[in-house]
PDB file of N, CA and C in Angstrom:
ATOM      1  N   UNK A   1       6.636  37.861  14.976  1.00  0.00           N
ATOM      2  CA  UNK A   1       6.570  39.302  14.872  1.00  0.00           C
ATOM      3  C   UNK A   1       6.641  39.894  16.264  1.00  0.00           C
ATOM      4  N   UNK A   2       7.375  41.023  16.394  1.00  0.00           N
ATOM      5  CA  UNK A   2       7.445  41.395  17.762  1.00  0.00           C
ATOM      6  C   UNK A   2       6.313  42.658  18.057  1.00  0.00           C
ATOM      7  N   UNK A   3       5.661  42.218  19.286  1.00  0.00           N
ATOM      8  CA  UNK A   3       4.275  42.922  19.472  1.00  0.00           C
ATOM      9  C   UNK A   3       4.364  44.491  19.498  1.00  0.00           C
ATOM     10  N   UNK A   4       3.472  45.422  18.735  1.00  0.00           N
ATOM     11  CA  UNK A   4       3.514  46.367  18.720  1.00  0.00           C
ATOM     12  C   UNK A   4       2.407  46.721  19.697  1.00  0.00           C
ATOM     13  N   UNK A   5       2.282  46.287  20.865  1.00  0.00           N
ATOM     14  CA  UNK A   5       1.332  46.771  22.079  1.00  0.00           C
ATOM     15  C   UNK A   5       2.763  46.699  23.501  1.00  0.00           C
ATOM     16  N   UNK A   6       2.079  47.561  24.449  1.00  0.00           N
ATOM     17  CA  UNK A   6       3.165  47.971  25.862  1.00  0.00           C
ATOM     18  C   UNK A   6       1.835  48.105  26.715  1.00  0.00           C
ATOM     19  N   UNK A   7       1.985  47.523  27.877  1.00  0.00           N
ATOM     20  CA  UNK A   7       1.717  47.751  28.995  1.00  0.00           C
ATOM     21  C   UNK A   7       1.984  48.972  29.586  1.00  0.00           C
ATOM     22  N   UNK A   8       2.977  49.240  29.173  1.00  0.00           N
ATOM     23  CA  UNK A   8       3.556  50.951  29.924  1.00  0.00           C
ATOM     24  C   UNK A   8       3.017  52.176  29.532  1.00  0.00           C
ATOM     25  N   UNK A   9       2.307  52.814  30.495  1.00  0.00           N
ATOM     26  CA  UNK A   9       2.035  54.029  29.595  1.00  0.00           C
ATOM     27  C   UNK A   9       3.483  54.860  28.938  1.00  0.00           C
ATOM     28  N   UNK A  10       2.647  55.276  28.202  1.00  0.00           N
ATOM     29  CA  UNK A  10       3.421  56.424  27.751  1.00  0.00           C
ATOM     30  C   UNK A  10       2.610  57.354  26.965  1.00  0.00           C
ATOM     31  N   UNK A  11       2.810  58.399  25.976  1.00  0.00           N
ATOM     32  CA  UNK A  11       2.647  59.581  25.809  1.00  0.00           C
ATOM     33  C   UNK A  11       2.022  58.740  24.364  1.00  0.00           C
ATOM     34  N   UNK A  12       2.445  57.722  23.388  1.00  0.00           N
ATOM     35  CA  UNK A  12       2.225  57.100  22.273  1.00  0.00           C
ATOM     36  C   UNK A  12       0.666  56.197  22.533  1.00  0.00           C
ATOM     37  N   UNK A  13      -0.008  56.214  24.012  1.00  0.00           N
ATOM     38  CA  UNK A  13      -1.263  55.877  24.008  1.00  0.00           C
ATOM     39  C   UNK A  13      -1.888  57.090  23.809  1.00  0.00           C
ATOM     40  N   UNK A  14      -1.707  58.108  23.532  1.00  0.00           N
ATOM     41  CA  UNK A  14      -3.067  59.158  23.397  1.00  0.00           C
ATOM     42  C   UNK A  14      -2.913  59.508  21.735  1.00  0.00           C
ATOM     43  N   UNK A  15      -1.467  58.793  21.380  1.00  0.00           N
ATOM     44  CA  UNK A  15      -1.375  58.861  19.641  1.00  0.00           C
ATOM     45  C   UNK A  15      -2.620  58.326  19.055  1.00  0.00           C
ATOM     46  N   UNK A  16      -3.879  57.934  18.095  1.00  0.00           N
ATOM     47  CA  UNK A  16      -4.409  57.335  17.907  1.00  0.00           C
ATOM     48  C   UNK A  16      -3.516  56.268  16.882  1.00  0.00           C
ATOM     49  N   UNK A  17      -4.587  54.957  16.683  1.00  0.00           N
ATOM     50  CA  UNK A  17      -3.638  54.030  15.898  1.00  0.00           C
ATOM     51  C   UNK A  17      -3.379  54.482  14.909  1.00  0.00           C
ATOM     52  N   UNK A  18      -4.588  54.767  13.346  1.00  0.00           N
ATOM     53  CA  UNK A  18      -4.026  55.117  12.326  1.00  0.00           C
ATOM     54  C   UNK A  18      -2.937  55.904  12.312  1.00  0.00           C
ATOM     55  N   UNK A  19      -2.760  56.541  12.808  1.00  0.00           N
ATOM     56  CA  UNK A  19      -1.413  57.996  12.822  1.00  0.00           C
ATOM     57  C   UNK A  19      -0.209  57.351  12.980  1.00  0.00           C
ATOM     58  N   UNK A  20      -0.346  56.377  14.278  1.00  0.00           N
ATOM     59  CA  UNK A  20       0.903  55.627  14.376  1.00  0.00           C
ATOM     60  C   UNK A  20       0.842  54.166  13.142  1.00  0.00           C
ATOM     61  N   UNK A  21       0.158  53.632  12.793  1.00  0.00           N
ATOM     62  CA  UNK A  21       0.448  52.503  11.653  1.00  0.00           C
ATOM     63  C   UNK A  21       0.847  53.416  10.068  1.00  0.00           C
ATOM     64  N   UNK A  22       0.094  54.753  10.256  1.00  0.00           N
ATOM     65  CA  UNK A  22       0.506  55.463   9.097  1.00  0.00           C
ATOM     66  C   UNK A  22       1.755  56.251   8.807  1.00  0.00           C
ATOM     67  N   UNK A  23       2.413  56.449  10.359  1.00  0.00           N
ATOM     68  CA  UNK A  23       3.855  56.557  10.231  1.00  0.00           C
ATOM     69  C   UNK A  23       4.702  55.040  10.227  1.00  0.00           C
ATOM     70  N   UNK A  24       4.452  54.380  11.148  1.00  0.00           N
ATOM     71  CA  UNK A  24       4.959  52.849  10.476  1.00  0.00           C
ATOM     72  C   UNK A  24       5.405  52.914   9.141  1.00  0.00           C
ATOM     73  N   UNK A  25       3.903  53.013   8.100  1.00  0.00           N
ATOM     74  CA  UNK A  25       4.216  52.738   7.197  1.00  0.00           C
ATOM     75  C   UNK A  25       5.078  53.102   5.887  1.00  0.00           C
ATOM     76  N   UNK A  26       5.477  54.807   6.447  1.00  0.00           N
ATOM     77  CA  UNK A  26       6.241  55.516   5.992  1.00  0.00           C
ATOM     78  C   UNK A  26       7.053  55.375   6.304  1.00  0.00           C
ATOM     79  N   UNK A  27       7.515  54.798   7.687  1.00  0.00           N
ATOM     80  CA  UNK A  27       8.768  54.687   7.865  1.00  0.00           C
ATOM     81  C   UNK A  27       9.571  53.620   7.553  1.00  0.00           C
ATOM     82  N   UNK A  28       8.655  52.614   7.242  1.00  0.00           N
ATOM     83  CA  UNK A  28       9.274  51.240   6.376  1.00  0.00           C
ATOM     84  C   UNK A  28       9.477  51.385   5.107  1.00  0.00           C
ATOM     85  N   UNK A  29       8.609  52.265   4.508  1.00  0.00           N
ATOM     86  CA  UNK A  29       8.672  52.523   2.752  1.00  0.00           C
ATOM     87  C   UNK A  29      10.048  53.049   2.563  1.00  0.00           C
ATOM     88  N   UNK A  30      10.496  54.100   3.895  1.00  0.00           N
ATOM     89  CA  UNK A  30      11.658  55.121   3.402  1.00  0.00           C
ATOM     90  C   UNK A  30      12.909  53.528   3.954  1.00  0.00           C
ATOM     91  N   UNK A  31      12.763  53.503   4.954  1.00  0.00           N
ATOM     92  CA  UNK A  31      14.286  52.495   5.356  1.00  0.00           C
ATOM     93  C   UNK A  31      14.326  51.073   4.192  1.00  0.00           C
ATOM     94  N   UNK A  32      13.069  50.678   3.377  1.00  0.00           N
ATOM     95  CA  UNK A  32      13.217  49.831   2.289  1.00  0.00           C
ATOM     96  C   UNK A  32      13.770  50.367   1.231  1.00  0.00           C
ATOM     97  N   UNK A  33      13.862  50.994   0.738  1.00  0.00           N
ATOM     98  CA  UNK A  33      13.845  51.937  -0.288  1.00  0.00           C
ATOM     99  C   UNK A  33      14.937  52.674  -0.518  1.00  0.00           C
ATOM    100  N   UNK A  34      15.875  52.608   0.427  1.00  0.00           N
ATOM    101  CA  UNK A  34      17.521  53.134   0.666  1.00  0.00           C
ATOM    102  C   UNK A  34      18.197  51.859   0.979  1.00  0.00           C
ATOM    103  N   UNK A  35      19.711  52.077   0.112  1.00  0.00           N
ATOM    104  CA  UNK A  35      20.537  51.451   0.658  1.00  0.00           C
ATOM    105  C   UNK A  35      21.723  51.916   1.557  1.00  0.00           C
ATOM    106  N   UNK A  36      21.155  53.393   1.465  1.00  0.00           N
ATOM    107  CA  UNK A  36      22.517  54.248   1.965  1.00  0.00           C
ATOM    108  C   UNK A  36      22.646  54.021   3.276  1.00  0.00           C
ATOM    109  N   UNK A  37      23.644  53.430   3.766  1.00  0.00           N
ATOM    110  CA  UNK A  37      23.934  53.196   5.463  1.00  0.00           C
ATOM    111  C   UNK A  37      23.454  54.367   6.041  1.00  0.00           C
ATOM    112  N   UNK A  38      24.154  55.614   5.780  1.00  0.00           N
ATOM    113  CA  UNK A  38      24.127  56.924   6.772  1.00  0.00           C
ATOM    114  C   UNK A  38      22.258  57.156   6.962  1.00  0.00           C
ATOM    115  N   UNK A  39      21.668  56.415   6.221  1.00  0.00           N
ATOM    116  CA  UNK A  39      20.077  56.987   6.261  1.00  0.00           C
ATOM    117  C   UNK A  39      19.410  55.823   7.080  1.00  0.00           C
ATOM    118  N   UNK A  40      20.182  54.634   6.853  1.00  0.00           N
ATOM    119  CA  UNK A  40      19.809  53.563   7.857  1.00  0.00           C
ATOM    120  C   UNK A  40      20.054  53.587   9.390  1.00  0.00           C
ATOM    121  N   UNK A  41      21.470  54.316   9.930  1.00  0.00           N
ATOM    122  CA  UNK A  41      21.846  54.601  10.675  1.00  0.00           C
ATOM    123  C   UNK A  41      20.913  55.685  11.683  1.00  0.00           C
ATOM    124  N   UNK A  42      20.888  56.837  10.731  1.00  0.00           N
ATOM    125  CA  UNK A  42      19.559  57.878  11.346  1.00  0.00           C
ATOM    126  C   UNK A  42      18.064  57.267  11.329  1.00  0.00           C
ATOM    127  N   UNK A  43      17.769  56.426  10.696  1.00  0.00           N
ATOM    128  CA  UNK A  43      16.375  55.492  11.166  1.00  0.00           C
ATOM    129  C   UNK A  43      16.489  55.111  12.025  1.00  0.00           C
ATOM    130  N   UNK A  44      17.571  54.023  12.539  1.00  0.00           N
ATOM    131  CA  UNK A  44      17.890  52.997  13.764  1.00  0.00           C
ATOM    132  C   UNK A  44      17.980  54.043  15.369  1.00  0.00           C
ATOM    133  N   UNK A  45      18.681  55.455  14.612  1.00  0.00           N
ATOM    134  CA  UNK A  45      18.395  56.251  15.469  1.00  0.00           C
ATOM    135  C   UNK A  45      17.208  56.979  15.680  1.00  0.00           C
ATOM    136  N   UNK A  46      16.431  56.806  15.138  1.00  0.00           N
ATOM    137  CA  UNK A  46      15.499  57.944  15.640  1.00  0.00           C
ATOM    138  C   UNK A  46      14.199  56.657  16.244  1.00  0.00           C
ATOM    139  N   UNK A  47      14.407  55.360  15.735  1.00  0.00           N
ATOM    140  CA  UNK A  47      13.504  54.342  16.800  1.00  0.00           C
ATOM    141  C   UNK A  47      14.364  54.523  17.987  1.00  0.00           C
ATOM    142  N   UNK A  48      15.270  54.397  18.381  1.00  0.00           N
ATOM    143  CA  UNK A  48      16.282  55.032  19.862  1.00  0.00           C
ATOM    144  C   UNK A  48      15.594  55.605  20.357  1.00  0.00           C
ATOM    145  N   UNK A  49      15.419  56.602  19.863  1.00  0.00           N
ATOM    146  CA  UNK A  49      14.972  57.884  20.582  1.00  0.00           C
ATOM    147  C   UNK A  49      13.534  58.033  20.837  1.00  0.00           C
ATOM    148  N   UNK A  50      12.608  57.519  19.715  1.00  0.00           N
ATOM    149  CA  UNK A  50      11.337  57.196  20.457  1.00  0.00           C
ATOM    150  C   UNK A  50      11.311  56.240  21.366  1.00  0.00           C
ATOM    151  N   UNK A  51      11.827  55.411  21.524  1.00  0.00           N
ATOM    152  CA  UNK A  51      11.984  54.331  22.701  1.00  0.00           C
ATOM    153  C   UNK A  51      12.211  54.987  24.137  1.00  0.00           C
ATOM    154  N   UNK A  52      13.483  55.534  23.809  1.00  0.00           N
ATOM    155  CA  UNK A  52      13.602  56.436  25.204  1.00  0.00           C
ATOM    156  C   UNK A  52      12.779  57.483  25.427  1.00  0.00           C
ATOM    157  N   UNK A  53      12.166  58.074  24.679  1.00  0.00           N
ATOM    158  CA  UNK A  53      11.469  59.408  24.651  1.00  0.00           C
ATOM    159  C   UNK A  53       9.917  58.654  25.605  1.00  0.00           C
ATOM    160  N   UNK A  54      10.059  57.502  25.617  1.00  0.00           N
ATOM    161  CA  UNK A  54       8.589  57.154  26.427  1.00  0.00           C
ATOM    162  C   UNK A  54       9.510  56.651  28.031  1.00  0.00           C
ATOM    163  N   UNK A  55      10.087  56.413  28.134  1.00  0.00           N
ATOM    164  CA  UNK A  55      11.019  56.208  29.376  1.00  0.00           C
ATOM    165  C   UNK A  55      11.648  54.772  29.140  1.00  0.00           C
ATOM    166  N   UNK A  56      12.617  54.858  30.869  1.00  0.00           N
ATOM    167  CA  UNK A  56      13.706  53.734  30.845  1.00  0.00           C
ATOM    168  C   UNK A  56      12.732  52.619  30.857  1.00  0.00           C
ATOM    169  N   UNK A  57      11.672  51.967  31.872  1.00  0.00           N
ATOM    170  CA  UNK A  57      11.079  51.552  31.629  1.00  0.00           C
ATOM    171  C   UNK A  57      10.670  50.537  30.423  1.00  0.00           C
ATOM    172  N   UNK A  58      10.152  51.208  29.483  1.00  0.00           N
ATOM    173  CA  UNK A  58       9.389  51.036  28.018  1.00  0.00           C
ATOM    174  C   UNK A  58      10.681  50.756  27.142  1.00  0.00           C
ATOM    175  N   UNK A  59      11.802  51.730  27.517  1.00  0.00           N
ATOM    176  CA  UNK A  59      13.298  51.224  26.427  1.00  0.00           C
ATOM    177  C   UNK A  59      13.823  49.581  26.887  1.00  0.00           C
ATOM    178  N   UNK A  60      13.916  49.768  28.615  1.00  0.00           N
ATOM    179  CA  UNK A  60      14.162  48.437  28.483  1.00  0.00           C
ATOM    180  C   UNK A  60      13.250  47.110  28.198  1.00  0.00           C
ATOM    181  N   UNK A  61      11.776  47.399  27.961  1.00  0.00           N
ATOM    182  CA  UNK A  61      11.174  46.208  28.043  1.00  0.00           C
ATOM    183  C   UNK A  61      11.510  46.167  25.977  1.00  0.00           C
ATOM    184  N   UNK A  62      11.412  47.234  25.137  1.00  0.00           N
ATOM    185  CA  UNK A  62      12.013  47.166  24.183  1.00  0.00           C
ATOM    186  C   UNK A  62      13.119  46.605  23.817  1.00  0.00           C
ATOM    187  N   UNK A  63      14.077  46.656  24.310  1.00  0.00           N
ATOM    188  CA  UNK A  63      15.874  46.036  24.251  1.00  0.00           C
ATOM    189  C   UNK A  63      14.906  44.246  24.931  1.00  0.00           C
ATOM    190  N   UNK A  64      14.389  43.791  25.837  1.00  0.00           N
ATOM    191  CA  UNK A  64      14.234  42.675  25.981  1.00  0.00           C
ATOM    192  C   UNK A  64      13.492  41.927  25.088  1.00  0.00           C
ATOM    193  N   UNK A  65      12.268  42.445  24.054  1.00  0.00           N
ATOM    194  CA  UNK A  65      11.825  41.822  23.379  1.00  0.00           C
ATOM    195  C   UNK A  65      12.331  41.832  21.862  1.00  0.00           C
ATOM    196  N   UNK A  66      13.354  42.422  21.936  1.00  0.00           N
ATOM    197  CA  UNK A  66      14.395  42.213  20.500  1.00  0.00           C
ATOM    198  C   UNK A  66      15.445  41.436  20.717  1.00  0.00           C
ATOM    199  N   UNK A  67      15.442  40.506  21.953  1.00  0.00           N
ATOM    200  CA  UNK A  67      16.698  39.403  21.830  1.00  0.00           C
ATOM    201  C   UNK A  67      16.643  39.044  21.047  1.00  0.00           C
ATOM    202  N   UNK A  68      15.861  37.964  20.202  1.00  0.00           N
ATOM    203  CA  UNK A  68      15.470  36.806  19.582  1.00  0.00           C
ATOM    204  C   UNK A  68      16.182  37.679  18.194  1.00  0.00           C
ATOM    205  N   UNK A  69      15.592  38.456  17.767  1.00  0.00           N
ATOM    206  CA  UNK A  69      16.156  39.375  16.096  1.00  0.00           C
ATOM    207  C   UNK A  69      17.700  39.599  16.162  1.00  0.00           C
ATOM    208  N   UNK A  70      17.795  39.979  17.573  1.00  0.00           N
ATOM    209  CA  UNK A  70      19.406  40.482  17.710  1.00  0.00           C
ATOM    210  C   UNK A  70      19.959  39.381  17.154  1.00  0.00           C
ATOM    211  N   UNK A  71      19.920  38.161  17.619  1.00  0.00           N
ATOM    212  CA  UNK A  71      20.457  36.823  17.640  1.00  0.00           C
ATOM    213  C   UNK A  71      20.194  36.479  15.930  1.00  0.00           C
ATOM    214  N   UNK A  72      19.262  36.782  15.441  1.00  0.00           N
ATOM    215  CA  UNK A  72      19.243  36.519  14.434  1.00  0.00           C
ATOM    216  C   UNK A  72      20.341  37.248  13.027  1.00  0.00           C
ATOM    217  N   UNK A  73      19.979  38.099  13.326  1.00  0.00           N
ATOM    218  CA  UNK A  73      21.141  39.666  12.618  1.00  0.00           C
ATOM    219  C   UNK A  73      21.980  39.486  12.658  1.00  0.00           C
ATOM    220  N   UNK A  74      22.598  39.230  14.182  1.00  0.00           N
ATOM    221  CA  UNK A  74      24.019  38.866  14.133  1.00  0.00           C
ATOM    222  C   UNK A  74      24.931  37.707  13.441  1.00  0.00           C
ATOM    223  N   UNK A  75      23.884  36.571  13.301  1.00  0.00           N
ATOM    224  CA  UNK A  75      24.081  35.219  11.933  1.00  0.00           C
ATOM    225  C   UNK A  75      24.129  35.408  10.978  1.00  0.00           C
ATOM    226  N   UNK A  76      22.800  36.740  10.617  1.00  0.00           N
ATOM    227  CA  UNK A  76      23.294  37.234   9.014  1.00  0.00           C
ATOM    228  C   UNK A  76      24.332  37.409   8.653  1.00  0.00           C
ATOM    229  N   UNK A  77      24.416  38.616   9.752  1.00  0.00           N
ATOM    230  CA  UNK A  77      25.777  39.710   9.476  1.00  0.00           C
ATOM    231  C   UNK A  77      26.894  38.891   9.453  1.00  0.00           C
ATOM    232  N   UNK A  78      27.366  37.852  10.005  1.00  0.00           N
ATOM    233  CA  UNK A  78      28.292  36.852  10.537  1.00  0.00           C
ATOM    234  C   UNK A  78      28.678  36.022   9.010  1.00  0.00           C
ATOM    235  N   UNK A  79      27.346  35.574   8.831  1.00  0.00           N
ATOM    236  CA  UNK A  79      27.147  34.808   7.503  1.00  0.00           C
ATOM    237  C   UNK A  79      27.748  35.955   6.244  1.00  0.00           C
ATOM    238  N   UNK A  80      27.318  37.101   5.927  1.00  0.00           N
ATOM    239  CA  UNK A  80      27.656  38.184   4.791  1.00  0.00           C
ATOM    240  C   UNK A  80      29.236  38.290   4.881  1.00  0.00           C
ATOM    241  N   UNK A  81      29.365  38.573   6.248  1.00  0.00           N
ATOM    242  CA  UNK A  81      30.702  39.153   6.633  1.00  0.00           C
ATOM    243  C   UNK A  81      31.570  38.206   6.187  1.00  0.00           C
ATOM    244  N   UNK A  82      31.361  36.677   6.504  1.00  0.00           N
ATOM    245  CA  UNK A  82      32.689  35.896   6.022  1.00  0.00           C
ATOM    246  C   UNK A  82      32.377  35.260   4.224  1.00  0.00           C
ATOM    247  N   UNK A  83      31.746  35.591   3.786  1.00  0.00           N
ATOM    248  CA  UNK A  83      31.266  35.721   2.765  1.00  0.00           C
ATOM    249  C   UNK A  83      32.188  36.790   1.918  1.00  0.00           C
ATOM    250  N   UNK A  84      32.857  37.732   2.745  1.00  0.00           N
ATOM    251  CA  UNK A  84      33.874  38.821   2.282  1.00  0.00           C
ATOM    252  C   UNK A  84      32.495  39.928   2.059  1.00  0.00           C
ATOM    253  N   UNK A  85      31.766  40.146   2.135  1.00  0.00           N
ATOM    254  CA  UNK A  85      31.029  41.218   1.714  1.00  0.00           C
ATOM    255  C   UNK A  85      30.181  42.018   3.110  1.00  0.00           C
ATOM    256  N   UNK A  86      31.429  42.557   3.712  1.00  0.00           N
ATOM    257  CA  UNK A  86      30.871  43.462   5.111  1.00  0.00           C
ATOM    258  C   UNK A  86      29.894  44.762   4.607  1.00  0.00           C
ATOM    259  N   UNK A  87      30.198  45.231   3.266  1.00  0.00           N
ATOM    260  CA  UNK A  87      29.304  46.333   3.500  1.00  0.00           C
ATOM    261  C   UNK A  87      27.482  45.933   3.555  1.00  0.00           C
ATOM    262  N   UNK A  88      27.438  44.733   2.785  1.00  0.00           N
ATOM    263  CA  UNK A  88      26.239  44.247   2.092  1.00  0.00           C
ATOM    264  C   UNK A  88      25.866  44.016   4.011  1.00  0.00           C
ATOM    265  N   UNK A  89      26.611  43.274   4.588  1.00  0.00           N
ATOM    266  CA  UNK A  89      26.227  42.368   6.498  1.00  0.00           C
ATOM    267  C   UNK A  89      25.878  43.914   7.231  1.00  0.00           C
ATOM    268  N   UNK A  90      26.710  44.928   6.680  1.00  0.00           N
ATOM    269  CA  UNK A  90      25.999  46.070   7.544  1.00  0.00           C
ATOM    270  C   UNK A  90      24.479  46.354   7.293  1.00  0.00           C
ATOM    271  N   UNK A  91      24.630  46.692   6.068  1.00  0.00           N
ATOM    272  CA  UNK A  91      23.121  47.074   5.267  1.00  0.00           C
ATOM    273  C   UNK A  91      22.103  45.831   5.510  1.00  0.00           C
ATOM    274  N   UNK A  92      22.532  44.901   5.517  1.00  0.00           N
ATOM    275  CA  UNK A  92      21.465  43.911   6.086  1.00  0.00           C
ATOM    276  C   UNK A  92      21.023  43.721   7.656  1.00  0.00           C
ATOM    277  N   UNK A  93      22.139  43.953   8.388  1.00  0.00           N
ATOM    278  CA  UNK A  93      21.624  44.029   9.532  1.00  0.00           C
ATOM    279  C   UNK A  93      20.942  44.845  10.031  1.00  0.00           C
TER     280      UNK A  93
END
């Protein structure tokens, strides 16, 4: 599991936890719960943007501790895709 703690400040330490595990958890209910790309797409974007919204910093130590998933996704997607079924390798990735 990739750690949901940072060394870096940012503006998301004066969040308290419940608030942030209680949006977590809404925000996993809604991106489970759709298959529609365009709504997956604006999720993937709007973790973007909280990432950057705490600085370069905190985005890049983010982009470094998602190698390991990247690498993984991309086997899915790889795996779906020659499988003939690209829309299913998008939605999964």
């Amino acid at each position: 599991m990739i750690a949901l703690t940072s060394e870096i400040p940012t503006w998301a330490h004066r969040v308290p936890a419940v608030v942030k595990f209680a949006a977590l958890f809404g925000a996993t209910l809604g991106v489970l719960s759709t298959t529609a790309l365009p709504a997956q797409i604006a999720a993937l974007s709007a973790v973007a943007g909280l990432y950057l919204s705490c600085g370069p910093a905190f985005a890049r130590a983010g982009l470094r501790s998602l190698r390991g998933i990247v690498l993984v996704g991309l086997l899915i997607g790889l795996w779906h895709t020659l499988a003939w079924a690209p829309d299913i390798a998008a939605l999964v990735v």
